[in-house]
C-alpha atoms as a PDB file:
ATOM      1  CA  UNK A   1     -34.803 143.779  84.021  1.00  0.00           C
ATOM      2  CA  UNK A   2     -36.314 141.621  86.358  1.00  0.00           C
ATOM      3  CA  UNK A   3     -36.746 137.719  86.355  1.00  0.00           C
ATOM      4  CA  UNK A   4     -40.677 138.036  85.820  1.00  0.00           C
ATOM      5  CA  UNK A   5     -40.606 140.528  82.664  1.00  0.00           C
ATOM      6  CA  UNK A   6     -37.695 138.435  81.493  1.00  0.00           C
ATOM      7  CA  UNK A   7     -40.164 135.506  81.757  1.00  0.00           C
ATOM      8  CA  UNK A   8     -43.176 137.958  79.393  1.00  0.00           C
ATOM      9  CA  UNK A   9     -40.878 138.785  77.033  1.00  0.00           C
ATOM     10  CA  UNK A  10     -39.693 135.022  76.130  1.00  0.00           C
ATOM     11  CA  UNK A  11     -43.072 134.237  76.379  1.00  0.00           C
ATOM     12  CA  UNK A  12     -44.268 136.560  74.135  1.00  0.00           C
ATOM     13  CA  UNK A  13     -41.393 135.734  71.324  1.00  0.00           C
ATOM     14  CA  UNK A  14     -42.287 131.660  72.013  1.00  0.00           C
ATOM     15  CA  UNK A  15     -45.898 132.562  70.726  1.00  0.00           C
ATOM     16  CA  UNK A  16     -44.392 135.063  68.284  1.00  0.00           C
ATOM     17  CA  UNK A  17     -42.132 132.459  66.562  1.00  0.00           C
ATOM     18  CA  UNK A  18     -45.433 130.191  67.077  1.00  0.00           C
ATOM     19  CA  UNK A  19     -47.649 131.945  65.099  1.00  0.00           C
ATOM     20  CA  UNK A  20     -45.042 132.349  62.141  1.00  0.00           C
ATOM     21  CA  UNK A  21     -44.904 128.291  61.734  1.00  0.00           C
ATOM     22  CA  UNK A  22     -48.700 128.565  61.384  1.00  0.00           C
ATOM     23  CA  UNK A  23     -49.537 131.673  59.682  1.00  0.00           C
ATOM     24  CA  UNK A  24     -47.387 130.131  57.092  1.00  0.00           C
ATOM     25  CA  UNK A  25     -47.589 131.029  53.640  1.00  0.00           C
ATOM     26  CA  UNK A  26     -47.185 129.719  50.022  1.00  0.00           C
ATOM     27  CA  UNK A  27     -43.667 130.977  49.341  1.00  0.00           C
ATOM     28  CA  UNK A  28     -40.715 130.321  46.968  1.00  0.00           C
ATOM     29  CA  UNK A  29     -38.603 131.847  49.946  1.00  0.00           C
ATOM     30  CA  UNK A  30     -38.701 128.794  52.516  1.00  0.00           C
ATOM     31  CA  UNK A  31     -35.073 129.091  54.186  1.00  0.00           C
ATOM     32  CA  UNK A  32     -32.461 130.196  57.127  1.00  0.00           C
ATOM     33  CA  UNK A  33     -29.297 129.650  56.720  1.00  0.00           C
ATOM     34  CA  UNK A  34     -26.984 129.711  60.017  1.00  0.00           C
ATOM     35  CA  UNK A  35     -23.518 130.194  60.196  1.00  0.00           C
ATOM     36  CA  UNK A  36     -22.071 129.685  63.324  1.00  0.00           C
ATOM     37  CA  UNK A  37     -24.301 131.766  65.673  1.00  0.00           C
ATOM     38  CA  UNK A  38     -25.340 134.053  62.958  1.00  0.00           C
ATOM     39  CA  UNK A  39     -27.884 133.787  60.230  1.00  0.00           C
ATOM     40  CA  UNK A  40     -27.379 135.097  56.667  1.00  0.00           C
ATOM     41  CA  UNK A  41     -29.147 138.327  56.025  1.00  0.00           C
ATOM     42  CA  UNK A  42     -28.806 140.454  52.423  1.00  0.00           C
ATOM     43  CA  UNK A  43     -28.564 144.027  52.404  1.00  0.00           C
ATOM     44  CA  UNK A  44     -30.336 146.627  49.923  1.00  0.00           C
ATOM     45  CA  UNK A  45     -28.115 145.893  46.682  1.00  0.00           C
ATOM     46  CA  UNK A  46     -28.467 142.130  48.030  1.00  0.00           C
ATOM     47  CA  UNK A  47     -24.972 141.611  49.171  1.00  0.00           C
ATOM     48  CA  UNK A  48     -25.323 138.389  51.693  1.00  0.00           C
ATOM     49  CA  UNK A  49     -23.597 139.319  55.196  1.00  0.00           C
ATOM     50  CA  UNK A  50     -24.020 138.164  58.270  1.00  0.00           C
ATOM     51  CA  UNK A  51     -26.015 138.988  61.669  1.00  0.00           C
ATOM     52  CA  UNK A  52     -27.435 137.765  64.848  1.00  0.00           C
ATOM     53  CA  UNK A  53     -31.639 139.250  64.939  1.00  0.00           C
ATOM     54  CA  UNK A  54     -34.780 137.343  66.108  1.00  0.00           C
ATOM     55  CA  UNK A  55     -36.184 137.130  62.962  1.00  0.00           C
ATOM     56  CA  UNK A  56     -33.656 136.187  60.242  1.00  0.00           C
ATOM     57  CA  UNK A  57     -34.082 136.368  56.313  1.00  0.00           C
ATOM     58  CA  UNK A  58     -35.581 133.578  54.237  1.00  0.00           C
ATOM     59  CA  UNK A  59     -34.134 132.527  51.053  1.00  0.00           C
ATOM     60  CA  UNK A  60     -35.268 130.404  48.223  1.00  0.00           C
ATOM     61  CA  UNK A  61     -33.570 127.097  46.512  1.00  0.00           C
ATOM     62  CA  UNK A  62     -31.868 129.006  44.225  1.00  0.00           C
ATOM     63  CA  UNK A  63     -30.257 131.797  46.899  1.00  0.00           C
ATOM     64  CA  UNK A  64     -29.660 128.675  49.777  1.00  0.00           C
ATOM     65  CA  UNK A  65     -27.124 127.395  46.606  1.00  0.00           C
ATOM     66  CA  UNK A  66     -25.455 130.652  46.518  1.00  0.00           C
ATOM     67  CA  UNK A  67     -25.107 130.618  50.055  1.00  0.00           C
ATOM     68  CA  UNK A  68     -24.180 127.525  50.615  1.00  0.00           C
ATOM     69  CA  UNK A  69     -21.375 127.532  47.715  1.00  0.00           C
ATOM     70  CA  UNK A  70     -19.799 130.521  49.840  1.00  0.00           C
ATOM     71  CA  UNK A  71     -16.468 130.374  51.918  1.00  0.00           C
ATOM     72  CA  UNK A  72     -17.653 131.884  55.392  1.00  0.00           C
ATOM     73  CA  UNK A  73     -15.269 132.734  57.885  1.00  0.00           C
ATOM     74  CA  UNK A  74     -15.438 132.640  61.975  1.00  0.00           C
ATOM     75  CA  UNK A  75     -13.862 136.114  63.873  1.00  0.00           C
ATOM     76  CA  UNK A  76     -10.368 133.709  64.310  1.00  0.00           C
ATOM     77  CA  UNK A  77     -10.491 133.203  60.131  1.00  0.00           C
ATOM     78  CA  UNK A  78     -11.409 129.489  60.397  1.00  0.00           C
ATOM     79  CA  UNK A  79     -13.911 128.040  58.049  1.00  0.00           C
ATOM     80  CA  UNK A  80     -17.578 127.683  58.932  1.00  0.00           C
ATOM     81  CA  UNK A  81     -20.200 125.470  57.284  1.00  0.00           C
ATOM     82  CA  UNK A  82     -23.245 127.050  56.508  1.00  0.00           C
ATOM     83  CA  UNK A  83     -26.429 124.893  57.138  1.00  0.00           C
ATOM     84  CA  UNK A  84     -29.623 125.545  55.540  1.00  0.00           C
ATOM     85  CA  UNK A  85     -32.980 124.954  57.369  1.00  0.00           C
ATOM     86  CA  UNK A  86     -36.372 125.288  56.144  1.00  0.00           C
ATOM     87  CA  UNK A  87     -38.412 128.459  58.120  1.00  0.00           C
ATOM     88  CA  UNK A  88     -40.424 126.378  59.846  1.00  0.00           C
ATOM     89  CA  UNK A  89     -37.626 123.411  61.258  1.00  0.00           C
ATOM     90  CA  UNK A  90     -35.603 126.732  62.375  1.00  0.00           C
ATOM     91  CA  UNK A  91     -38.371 128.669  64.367  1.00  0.00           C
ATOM     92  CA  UNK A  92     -39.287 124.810  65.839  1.00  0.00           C
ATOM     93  CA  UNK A  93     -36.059 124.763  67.126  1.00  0.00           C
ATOM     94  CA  UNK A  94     -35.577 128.337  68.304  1.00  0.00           C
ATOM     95  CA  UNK A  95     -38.539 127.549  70.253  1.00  0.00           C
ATOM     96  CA  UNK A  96     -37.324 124.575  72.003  1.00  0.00           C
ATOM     97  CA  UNK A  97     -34.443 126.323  73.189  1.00  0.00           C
ATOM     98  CA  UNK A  98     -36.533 129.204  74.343  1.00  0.00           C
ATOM     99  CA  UNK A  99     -39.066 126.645  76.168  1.00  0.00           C
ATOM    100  CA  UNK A 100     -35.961 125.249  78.067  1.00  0.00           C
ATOM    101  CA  UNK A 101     -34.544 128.218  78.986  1.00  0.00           C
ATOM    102  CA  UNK A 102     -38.080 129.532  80.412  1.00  0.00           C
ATOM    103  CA  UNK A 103     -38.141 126.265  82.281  1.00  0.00           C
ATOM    104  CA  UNK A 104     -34.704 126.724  83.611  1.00  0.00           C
ATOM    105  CA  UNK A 105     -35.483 130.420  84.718  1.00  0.00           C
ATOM    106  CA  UNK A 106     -38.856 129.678  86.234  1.00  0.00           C
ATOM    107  CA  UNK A 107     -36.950 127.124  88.908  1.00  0.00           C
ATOM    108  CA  UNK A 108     -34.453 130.163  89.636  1.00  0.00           C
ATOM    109  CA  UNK A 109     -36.378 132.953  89.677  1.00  0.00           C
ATOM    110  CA  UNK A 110     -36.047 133.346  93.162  1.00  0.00           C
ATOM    111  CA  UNK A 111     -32.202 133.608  92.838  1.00  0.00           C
ATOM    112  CA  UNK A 112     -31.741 135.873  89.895  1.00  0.00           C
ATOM    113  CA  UNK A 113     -31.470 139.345  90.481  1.00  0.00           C
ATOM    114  CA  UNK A 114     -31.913 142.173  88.417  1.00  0.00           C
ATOM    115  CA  UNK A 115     -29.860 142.342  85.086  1.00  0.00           C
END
């Protein structure tokens, strides 16, 4: 992948993660909850695991207390906090870092090769 479809595709998430914070809708589901580098995800008989995707689950009051009462563990067994953020504060800050990093690769695009 080159430096300039590198550049589209962060561009394109930015405005994806953009139009989530204001497409917004009424919902009792209002949360991400990080753990480390991961965000809390559920599977199909609602078991709460972990995972690293672009778009993470949302969880209501009631599930971000469940969550947040659980022991989670890093890959080295030490203990990790979990911290809730609302949708919208999480995608803001996702964002941020994805502005920066955009920044950062537009001054060295001459010097990156392809990956």
């Amino acid at each position: 992948m080159n430096a300039s479809s590198l550049i589209t595709q962060i561009q394109e998430r930015i405005q994806s993660y953009r139009s989530l914070i204001v497409s917004q809708s009424v919902s009792h589901k209002a949360h991400i909850v990080e753990v480390g580098s991961s965000t809390v995800s559920t599977d199909e008989k609602g078991k709460f695991y972990l995972q690293s995707v672009p778009y993470p689950a949302i969880f209501s009051e009631q599930e971000i207390k469940v969550i947040l009462s659980m022991n989670w563990l890093s890959e080295n067994g030490d203990i990790v906090e979990p911290i809730a953020y609302s949708r919208d504060d999480w995608y803001k800050h996702r964002i941020t870092i994805l502005e920066d990093g955009l920044e950062l690769l537009r001054r060295h695009s001459d010097s990156i090769h392809e990956i």
